[in-house]
N, C-alpha and C. Protein backbone atom coordinates (compact mmCIF):
# COMPACT_ATOMS: atom_id res chain seq x y z
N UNK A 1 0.84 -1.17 0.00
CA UNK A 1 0.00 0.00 0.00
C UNK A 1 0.89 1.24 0.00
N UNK A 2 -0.10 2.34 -0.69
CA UNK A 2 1.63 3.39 -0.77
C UNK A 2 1.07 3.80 0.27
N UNK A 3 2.34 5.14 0.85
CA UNK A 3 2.58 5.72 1.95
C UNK A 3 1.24 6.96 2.08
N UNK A 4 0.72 7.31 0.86
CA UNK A 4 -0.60 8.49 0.78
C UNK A 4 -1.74 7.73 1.53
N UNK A 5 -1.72 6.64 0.80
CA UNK A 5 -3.07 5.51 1.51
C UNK A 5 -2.83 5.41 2.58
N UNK A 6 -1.46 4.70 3.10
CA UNK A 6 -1.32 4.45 4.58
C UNK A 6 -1.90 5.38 5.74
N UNK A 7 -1.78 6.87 5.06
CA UNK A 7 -1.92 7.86 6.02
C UNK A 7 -3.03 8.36 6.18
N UNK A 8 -4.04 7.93 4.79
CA UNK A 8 -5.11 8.24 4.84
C UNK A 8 -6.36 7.44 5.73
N UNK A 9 -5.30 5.94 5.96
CA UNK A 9 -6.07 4.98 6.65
C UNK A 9 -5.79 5.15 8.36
N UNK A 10 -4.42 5.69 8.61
CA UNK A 10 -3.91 5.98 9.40
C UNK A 10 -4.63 7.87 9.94
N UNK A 11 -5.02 8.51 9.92
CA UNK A 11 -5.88 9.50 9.68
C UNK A 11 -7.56 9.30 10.29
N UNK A 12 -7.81 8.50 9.45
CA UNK A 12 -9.46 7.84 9.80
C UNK A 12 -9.49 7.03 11.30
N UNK A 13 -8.58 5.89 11.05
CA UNK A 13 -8.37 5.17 12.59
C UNK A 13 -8.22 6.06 14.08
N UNK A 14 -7.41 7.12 13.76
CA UNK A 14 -7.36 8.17 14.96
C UNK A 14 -8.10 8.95 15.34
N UNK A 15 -8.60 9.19 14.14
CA UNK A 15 -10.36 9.97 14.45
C UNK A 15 -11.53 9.62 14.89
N UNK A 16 -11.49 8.22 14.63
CA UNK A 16 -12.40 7.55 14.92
C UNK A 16 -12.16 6.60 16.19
N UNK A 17 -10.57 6.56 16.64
CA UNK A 17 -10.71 5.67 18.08
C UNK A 17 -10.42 6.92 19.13
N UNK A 18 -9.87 8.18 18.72
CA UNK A 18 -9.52 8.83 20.30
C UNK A 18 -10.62 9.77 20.79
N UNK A 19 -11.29 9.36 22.03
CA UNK A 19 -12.53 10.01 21.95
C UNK A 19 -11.87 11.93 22.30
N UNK A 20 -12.82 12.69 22.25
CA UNK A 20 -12.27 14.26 22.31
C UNK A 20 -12.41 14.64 24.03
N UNK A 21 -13.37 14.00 24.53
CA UNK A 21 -13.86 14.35 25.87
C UNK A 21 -13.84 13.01 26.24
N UNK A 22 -13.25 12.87 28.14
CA UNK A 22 -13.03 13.87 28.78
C UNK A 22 -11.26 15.08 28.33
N UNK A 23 -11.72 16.24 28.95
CA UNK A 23 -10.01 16.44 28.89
C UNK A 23 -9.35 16.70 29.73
N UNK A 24 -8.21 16.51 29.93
CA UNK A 24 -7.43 16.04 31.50
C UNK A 24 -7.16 17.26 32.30
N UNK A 25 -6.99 17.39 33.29
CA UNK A 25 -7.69 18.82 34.24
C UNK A 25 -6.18 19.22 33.92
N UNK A 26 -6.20 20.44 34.52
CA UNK A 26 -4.81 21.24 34.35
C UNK A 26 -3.77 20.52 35.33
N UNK A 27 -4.15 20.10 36.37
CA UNK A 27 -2.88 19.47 36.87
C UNK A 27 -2.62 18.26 36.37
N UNK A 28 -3.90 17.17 35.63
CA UNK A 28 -2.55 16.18 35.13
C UNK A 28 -2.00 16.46 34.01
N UNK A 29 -1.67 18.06 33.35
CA UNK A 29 -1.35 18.66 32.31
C UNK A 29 0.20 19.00 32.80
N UNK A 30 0.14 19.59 33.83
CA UNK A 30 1.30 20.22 34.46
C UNK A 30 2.35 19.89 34.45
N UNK A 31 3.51 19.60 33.92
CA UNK A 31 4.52 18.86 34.82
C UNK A 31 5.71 20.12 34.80
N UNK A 32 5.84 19.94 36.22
CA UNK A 32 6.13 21.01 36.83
C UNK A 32 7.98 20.69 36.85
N UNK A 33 8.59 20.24 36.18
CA UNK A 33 9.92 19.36 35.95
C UNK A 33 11.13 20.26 35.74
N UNK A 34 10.28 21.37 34.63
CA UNK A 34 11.63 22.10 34.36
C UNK A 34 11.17 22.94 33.46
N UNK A 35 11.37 24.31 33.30
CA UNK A 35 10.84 25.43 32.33
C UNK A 35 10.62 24.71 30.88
N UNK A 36 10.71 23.53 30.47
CA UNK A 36 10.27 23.00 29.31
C UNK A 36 9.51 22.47 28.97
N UNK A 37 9.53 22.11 30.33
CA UNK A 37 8.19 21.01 30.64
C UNK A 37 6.64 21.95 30.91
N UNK A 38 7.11 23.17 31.66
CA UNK A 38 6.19 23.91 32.31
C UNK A 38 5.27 24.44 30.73
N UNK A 39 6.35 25.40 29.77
CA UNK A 39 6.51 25.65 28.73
C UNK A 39 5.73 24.47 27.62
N UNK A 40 5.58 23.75 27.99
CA UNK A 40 4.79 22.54 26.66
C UNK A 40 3.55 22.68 27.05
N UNK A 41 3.54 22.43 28.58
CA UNK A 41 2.18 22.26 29.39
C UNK A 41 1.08 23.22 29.09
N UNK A 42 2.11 24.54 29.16
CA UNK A 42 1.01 25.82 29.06
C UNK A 42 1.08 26.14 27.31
N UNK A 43 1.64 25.36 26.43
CA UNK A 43 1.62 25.83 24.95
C UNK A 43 -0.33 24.95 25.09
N UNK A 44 -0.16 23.63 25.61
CA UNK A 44 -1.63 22.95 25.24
C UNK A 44 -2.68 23.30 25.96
N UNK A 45 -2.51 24.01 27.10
CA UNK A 45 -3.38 24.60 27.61
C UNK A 45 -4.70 24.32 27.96
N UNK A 46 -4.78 22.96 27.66
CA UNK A 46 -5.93 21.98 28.29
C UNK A 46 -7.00 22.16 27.31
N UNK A 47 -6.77 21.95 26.20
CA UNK A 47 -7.58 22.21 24.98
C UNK A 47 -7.86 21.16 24.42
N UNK A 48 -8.60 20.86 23.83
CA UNK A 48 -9.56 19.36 23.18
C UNK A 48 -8.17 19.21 22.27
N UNK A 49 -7.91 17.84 22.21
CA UNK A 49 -6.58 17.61 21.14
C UNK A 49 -7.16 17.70 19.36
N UNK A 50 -8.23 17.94 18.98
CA UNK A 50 -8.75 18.46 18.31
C UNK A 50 -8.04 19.52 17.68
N UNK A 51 -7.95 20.50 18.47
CA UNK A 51 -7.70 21.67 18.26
C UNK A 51 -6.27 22.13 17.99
N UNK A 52 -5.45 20.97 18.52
CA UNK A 52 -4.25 21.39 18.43
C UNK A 52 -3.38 21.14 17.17
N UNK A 53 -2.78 22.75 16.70
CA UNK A 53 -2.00 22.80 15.65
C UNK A 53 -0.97 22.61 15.19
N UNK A 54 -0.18 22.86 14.29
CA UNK A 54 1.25 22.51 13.46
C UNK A 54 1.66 23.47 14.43
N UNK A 55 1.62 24.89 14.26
CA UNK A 55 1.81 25.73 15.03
C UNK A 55 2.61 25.61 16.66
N UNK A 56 1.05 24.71 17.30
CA UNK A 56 1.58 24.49 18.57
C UNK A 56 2.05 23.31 18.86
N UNK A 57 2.77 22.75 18.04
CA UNK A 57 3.90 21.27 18.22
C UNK A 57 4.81 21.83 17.57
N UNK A 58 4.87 22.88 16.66
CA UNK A 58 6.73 23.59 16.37
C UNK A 58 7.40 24.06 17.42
N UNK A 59 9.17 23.86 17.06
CA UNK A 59 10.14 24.19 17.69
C UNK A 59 10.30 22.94 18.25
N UNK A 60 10.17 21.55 17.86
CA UNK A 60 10.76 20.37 18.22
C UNK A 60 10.20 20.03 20.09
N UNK A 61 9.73 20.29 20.59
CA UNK A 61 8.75 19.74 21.80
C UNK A 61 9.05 18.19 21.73
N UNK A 62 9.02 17.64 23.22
CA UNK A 62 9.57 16.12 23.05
C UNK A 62 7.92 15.68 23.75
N UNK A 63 7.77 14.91 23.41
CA UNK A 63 6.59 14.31 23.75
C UNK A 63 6.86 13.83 25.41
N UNK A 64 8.37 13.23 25.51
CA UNK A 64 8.58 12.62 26.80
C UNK A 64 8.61 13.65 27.44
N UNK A 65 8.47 15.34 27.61
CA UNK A 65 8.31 16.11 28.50
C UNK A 65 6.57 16.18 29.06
N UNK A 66 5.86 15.49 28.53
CA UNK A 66 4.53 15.07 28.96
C UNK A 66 4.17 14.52 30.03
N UNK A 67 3.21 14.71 30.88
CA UNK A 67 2.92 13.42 32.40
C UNK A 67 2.28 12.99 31.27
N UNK A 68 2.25 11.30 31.93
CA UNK A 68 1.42 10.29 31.25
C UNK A 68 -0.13 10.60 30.66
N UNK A 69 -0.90 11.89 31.63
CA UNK A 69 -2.29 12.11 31.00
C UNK A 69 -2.50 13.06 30.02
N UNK A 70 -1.16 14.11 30.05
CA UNK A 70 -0.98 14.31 28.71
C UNK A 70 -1.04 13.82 27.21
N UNK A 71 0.48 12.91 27.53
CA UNK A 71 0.92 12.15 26.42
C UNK A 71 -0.27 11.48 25.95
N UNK A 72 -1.19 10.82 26.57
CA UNK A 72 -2.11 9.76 26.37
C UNK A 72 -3.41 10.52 25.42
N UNK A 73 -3.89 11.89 26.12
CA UNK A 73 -4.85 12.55 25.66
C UNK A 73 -4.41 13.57 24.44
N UNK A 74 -3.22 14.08 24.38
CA UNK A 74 -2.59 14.69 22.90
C UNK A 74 -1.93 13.88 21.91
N UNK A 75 -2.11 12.53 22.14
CA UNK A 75 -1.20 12.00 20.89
C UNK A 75 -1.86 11.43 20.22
N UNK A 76 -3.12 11.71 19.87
CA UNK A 76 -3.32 11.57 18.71
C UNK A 76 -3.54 12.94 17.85
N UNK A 77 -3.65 13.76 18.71
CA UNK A 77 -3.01 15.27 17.75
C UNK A 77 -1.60 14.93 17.33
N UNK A 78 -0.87 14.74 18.23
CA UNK A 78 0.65 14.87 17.49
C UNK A 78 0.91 13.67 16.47
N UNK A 79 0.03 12.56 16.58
CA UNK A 79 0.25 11.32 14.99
C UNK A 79 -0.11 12.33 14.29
N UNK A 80 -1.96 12.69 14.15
CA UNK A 80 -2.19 13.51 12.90
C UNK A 80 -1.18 14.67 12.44
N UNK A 81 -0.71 15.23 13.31
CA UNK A 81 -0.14 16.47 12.52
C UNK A 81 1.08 16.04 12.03
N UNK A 82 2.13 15.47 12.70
CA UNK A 82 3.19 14.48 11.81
C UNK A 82 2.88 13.33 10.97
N UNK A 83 1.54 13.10 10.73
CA UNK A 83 0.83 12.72 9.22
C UNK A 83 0.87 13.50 8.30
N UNK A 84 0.39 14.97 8.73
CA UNK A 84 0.09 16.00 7.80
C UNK A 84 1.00 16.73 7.51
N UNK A 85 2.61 16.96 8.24
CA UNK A 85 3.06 18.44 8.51
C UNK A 85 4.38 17.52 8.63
N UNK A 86 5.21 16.28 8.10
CA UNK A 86 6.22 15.90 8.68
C UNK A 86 7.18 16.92 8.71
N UNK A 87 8.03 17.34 7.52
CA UNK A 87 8.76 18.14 7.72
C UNK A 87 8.27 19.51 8.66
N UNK A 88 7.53 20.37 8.69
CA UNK A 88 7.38 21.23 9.41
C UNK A 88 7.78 20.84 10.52
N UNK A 89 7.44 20.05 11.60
CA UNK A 89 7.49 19.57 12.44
C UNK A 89 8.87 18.63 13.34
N UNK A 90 9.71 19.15 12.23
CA UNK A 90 10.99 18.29 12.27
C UNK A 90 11.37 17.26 13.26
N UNK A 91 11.87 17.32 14.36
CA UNK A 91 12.24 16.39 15.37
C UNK A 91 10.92 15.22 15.94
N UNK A 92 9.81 16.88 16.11
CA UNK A 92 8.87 15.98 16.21
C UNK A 92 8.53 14.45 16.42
N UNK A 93 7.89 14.28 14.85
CA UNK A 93 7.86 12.81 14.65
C UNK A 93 8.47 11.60 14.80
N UNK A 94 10.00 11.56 14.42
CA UNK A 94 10.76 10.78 15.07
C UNK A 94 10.77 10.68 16.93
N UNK A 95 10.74 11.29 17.51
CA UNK A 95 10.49 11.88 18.96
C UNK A 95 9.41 11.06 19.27
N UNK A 96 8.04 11.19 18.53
CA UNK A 96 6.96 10.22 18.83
C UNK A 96 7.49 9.01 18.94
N UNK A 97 7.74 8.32 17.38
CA UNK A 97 7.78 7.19 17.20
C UNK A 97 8.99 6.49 18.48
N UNK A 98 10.06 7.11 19.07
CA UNK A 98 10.70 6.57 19.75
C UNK A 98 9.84 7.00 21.34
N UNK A 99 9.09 7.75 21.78
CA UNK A 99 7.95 7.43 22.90
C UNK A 99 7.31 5.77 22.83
N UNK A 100 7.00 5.57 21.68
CA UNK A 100 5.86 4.79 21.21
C UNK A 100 6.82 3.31 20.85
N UNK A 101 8.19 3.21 21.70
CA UNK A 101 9.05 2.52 20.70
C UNK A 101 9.65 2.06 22.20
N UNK A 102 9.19 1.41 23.04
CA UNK A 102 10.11 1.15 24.61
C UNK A 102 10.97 -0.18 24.20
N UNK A 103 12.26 0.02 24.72
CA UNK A 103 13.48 -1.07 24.47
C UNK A 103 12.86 -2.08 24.88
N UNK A 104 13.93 -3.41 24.40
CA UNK A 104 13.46 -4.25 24.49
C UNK A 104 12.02 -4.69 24.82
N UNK A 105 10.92 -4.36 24.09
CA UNK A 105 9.56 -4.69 24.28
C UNK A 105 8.85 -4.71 25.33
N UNK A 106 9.42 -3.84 26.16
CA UNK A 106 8.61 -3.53 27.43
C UNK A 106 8.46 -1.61 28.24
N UNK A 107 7.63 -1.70 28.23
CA UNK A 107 7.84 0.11 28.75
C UNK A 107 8.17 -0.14 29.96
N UNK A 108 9.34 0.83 30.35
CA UNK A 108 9.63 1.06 31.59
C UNK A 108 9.03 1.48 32.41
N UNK A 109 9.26 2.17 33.79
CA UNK A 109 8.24 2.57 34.97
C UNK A 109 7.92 3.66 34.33
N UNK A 110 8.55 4.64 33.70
CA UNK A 110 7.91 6.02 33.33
C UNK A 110 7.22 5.40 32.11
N UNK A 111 7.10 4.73 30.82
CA UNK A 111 6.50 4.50 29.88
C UNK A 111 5.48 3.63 30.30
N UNK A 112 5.23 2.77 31.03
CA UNK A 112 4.36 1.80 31.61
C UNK A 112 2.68 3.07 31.40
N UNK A 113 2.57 3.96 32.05
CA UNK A 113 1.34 4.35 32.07
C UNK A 113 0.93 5.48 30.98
N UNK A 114 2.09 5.59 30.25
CA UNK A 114 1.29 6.52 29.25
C UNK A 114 1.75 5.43 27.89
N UNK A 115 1.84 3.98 28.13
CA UNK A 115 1.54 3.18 26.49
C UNK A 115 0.77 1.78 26.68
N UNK A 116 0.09 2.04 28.32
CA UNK A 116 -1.14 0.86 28.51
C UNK A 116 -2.20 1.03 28.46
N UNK A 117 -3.19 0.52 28.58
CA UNK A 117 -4.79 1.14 28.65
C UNK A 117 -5.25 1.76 27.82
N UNK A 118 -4.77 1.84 26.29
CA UNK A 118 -5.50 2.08 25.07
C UNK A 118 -6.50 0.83 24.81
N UNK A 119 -7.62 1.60 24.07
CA UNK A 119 -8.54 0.68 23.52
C UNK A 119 -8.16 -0.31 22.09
N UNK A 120 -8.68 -1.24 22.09
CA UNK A 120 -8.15 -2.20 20.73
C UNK A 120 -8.36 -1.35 19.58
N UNK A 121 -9.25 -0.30 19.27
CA UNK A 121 -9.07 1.00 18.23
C UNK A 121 -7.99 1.90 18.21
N UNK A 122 -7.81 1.92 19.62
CA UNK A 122 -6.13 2.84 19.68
C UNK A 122 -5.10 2.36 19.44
N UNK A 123 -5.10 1.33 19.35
CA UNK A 123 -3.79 0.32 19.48
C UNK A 123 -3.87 0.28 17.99
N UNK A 124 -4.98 0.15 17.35
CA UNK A 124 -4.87 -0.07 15.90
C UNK A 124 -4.49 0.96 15.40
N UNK A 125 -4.95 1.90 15.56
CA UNK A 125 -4.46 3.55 15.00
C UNK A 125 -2.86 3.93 15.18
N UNK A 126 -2.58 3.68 16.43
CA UNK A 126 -1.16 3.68 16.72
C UNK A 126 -0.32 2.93 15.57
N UNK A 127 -1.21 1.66 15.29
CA UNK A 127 -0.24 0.85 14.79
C UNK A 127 -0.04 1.11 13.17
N UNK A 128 -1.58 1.68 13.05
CA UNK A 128 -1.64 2.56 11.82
C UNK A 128 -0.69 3.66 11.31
N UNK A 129 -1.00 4.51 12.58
CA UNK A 129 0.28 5.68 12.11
C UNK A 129 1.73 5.25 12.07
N UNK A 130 2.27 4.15 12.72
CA UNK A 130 3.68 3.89 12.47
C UNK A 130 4.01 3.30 11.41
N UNK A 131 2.94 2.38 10.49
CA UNK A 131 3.31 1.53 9.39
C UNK A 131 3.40 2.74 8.42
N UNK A 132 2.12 3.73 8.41
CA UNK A 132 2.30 4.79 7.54
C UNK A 132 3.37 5.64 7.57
N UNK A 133 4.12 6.09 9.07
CA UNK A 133 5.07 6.68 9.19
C UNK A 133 6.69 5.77 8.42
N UNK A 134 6.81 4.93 8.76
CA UNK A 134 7.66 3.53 7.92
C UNK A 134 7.46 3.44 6.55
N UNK A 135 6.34 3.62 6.17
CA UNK A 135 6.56 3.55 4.77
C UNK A 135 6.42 4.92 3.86
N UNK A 136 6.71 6.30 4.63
CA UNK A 136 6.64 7.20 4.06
C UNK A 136 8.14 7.98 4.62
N UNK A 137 8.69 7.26 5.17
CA UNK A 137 9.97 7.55 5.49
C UNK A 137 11.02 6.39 4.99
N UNK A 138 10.70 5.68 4.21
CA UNK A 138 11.44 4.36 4.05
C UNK A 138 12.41 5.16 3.37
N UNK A 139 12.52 6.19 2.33
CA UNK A 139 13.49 6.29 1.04
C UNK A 139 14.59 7.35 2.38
N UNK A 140 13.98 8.05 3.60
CA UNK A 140 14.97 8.80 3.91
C UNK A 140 15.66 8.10 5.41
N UNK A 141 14.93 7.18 5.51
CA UNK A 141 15.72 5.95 6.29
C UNK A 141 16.35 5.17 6.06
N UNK A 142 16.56 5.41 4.60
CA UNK A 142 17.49 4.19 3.86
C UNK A 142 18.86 3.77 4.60
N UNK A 143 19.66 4.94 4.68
CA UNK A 143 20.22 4.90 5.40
C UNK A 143 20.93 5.60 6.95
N UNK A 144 19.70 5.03 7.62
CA UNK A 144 19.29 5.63 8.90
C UNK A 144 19.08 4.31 9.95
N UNK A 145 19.92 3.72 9.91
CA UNK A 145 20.17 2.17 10.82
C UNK A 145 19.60 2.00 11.78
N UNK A 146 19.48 3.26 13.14
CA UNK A 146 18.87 3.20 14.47
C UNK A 146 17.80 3.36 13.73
N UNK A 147 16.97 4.48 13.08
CA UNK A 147 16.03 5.22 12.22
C UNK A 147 15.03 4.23 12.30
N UNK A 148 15.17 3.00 11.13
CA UNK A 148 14.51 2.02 10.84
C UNK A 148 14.55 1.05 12.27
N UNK A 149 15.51 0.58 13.14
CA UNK A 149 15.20 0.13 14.01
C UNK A 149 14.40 0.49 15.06
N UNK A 150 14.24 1.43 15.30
CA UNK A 150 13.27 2.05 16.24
C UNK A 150 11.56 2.44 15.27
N UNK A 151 11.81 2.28 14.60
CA UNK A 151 10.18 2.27 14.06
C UNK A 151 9.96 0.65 13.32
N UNK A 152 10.91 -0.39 13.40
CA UNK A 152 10.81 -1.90 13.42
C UNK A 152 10.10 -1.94 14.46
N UNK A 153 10.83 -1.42 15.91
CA UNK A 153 10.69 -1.95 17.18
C UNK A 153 9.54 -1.64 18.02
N UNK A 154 8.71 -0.13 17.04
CA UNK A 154 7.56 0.19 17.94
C UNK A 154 6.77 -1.05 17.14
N UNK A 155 6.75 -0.78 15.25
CA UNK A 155 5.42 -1.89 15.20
C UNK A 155 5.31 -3.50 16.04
N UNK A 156 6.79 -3.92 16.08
CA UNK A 156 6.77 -4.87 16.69
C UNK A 156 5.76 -5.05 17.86
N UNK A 157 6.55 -3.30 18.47
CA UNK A 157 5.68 -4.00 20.46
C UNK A 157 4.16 -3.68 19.98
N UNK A 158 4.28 -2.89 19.45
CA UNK A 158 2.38 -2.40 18.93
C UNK A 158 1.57 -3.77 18.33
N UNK A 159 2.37 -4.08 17.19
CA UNK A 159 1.58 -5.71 16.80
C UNK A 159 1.67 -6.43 17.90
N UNK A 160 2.23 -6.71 18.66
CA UNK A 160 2.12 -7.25 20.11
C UNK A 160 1.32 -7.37 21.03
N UNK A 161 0.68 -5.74 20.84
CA UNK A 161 0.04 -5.37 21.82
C UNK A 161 -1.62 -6.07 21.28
N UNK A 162 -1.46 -5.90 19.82
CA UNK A 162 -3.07 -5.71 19.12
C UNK A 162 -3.20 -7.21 18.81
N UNK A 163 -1.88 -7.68 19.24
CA UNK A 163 -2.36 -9.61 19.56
C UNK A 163 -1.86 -10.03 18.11
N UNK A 164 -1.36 -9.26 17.46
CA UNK A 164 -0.18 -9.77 15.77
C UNK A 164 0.51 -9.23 16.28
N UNK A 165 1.75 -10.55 16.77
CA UNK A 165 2.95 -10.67 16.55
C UNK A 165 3.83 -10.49 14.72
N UNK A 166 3.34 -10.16 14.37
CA UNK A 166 4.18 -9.05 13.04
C UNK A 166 5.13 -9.66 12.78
């Protein structure tokens, strides 16, 4: 399937599994860690992930500066818009895919609660946006060794998760 389709299928799945409401109160928004963290917190401002733009995911933002009810309730803004906006978005996307990508096939204590407790629609969407992200980055991962291994290693744990072992 080409990489336009992928994203277009990858697109639909996220829209259709991440619900918009509830949205997570300002303190599990907060993380109070370090002016970067504070700084991401107050760019999203507790806004339906709906809403959130190319705009407000520029300047490379790491997803891992997120508490877990963040990460969980904005990422499927940040798949769509590094669907839509890769280059704009530069670091971005790669940044996701290695959130979404825990070593050796297990999330650690900090990854444990913001990559469990998705619904079997989320898990599919997830798994959606990385095949699409993989195959629309294949020609500039060519030779990008970790690159391709770390987006091997999320579909892996993701087919894992959605019960295909891949």
């Amino acid at each position: 399937m080409r990489a336009e389709d992928l994203g277009k299928a990858a697109r639909h799945a996220i829209e259709a599994a991440f619900p918009v409401a509830p949205l997570p109160t300002a303190e599990q928004v907060l993380n109070d860690h370090c002016p970067e963290c504070r700084e991401l917190a107050a760019r999203l401002s507790v806004r339906p992930w709906t809403e959130l733009t190319v705009a407000d995911l520029s300047g490379n933002p790491s997803p891992s500066l997120l508490t877990a009810a963040a990460f969980r309730y904005y990422l499927p803004a940040m798949m769509l818009r590094s669907i839509e906006s890769r280059r704009e978005l530069d670091c971005l996307p790669m940044s996701l895919v290695s959130e979404l990508s825990p070593a050796g096939g297990k999330p650690s204590e900090h990854g444990r609660e913001r990559l469990t407790g998705f619904t079997d629609g989320q898990v599919l969407a997830i798994l959606a946006f990385l095949r699409h992200f993989e195959a629309s980055e294949s020609e500039e991962l060519r030779d990008d060794k970790s690159g391709r291994r770390l987006i091997s290693r999320a579909i892996k744990y993701w087919s894992g998760v959605a019960g295909d072992p891949a």
